[in-house]
N, C-alpha and C. Protein backbone atom coordinates (compact mmCIF):
# COMPACT_ATOMS: atom_id res chain seq x y z
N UNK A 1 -16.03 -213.79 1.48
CA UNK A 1 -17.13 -214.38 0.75
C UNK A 1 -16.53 -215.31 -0.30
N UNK A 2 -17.07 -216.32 -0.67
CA UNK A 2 -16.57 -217.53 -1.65
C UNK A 2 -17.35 -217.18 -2.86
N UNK A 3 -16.61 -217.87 -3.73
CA UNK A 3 -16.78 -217.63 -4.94
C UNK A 3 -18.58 -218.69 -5.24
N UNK A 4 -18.90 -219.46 -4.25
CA UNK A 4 -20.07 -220.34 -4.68
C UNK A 4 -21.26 -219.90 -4.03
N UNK A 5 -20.52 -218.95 -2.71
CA UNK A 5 -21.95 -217.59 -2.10
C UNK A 5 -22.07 -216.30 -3.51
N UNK A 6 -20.64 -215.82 -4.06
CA UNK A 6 -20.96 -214.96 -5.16
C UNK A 6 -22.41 -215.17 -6.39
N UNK A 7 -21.76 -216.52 -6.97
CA UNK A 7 -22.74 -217.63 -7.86
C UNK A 7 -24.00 -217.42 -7.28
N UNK A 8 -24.13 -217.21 -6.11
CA UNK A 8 -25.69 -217.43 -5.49
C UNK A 8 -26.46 -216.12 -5.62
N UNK A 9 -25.91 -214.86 -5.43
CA UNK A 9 -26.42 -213.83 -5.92
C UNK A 9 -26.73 -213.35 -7.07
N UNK A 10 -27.93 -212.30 -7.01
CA UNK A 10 -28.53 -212.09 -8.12
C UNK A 10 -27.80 -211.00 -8.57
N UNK A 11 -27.80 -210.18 -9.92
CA UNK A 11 -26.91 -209.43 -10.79
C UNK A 11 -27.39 -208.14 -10.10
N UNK A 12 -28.66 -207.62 -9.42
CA UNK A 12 -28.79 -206.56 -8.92
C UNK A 12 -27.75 -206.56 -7.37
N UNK A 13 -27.79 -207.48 -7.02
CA UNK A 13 -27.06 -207.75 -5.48
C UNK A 13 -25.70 -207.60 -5.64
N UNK A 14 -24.96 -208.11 -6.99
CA UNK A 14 -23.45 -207.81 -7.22
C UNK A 14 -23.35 -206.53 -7.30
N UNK A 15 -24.09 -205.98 -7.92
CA UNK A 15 -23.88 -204.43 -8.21
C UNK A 15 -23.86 -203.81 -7.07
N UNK A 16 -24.70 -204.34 -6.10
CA UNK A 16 -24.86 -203.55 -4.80
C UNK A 16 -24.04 -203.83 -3.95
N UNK A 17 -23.69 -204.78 -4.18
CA UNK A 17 -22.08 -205.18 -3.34
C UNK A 17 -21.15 -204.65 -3.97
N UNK A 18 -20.44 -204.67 -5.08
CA UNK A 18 -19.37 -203.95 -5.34
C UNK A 18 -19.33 -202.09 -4.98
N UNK A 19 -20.40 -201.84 -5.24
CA UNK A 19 -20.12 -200.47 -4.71
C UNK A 19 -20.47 -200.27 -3.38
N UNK A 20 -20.80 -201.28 -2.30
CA UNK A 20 -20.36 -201.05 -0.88
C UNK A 20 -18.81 -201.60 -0.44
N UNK A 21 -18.32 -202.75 -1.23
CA UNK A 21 -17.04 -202.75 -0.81
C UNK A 21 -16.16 -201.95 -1.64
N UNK A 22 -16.41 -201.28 -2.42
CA UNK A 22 -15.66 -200.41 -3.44
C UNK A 22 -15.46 -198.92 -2.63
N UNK A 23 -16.31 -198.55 -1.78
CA UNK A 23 -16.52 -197.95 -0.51
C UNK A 23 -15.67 -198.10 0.27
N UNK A 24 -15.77 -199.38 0.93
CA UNK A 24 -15.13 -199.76 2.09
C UNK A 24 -13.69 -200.07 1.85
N UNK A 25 -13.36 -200.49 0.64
CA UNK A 25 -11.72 -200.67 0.19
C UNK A 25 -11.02 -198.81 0.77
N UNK A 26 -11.83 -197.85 0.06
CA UNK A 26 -11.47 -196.55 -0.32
C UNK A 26 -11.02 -195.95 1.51
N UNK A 27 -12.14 -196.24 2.08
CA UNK A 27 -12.08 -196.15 3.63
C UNK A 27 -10.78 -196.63 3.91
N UNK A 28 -11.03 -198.22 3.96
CA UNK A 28 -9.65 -198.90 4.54
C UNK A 28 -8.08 -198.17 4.07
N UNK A 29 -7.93 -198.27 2.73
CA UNK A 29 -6.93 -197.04 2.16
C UNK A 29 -6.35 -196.05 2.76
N UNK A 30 -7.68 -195.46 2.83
CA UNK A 30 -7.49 -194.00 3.59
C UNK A 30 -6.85 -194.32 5.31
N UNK A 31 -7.68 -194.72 5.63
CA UNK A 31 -7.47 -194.89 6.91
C UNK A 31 -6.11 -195.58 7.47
N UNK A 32 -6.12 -196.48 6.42
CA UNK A 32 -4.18 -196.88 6.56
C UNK A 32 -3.34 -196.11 6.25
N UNK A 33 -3.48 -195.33 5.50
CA UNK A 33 -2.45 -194.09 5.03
C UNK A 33 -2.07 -193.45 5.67
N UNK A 34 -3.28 -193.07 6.86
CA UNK A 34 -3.32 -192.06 8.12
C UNK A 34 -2.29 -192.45 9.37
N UNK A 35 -2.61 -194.05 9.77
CA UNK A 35 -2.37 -194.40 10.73
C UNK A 35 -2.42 -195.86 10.52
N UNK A 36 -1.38 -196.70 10.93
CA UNK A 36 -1.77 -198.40 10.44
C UNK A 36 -3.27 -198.73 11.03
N UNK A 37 -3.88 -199.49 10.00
CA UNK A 37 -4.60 -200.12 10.46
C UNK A 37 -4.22 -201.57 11.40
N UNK A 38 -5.22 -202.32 12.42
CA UNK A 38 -4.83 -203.18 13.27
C UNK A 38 -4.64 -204.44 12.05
N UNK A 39 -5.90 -204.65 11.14
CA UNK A 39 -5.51 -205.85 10.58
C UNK A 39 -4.72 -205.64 8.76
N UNK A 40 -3.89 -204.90 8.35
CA UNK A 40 -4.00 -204.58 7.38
C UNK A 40 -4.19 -206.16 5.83
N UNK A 41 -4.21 -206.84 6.50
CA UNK A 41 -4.83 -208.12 5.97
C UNK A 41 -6.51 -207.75 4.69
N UNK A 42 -6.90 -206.82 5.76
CA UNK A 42 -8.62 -206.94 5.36
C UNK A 42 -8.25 -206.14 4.20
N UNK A 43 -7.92 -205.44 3.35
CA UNK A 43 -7.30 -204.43 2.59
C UNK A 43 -6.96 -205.86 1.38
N UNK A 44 -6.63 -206.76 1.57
CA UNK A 44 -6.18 -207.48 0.34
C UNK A 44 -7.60 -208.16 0.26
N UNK A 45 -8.20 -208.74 1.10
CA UNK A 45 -9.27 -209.69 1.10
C UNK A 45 -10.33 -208.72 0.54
N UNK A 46 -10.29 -207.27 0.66
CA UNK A 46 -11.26 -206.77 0.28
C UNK A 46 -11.03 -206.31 -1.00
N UNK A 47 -9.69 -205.83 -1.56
CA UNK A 47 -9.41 -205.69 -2.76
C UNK A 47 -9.88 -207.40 -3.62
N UNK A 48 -9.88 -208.56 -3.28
CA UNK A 48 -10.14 -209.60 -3.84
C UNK A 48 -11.28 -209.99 -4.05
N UNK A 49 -12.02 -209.77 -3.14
CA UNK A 49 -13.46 -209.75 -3.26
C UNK A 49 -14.02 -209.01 -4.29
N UNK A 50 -14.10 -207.80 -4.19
CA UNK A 50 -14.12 -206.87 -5.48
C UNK A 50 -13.51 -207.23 -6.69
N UNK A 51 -12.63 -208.07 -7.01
CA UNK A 51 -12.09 -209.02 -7.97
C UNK A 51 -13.14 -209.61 -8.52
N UNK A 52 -13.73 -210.63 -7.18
CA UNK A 52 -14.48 -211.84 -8.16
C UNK A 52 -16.01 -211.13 -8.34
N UNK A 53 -16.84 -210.09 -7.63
CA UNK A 53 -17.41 -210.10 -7.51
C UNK A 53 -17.93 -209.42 -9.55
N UNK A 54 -16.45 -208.33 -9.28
CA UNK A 54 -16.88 -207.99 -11.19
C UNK A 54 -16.47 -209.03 -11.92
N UNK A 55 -15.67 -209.94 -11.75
CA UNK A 55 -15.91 -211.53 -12.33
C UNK A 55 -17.11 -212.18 -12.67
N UNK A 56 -17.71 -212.07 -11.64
CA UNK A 56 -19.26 -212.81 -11.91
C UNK A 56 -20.23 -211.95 -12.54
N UNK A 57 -20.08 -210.84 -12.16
CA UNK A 57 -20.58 -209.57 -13.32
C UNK A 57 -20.73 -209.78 -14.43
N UNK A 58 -19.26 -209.66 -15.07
CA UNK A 58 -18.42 -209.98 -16.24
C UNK A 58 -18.90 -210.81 -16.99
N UNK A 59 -18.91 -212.36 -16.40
CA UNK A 59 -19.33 -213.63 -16.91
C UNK A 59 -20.87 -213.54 -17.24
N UNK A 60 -21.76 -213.16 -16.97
CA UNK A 60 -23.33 -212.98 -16.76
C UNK A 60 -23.69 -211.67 -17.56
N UNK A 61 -22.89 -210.90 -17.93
CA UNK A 61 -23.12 -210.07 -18.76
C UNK A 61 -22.66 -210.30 -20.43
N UNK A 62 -21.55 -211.00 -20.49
CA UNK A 62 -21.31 -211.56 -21.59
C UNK A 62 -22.10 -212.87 -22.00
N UNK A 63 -22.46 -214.00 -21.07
CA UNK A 63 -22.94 -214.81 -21.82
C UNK A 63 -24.05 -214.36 -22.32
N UNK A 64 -25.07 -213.61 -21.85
CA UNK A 64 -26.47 -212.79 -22.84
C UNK A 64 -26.23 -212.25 -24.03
């Protein structure tokens, strides 16, 4: 997801996204720990996402 689809969501929708990929990071984790995963790629992209997504959080909660 790009940082100008993030911008496009509303502050209830970030919230609801970070704690489904905050989820799905925990999964991926796990599940690599166990046994490699095929792409272990998705594990950084998803840790990054979760980056910007409390970024835009962040920003929208402070400027108020």
């Amino acid at each position: 997801m790009k940082q100008s689809i993030v911008k496009d969501l509303t502050t209830d929708e970030i919230r609801d996204r970070i704690a489904e990929e905050t989820a799905n990071y925990r999964k991926l984790t796990m599940s690599h720990a166990v046994s490699p995963i095929e792409n272990p790629l998705k594990i950084r992209s998803t840790r990054r996402l979760i980056a910007r997504l409390n970024t835009e959080l962040k920003k929208r909660t402070t400027q108020k």
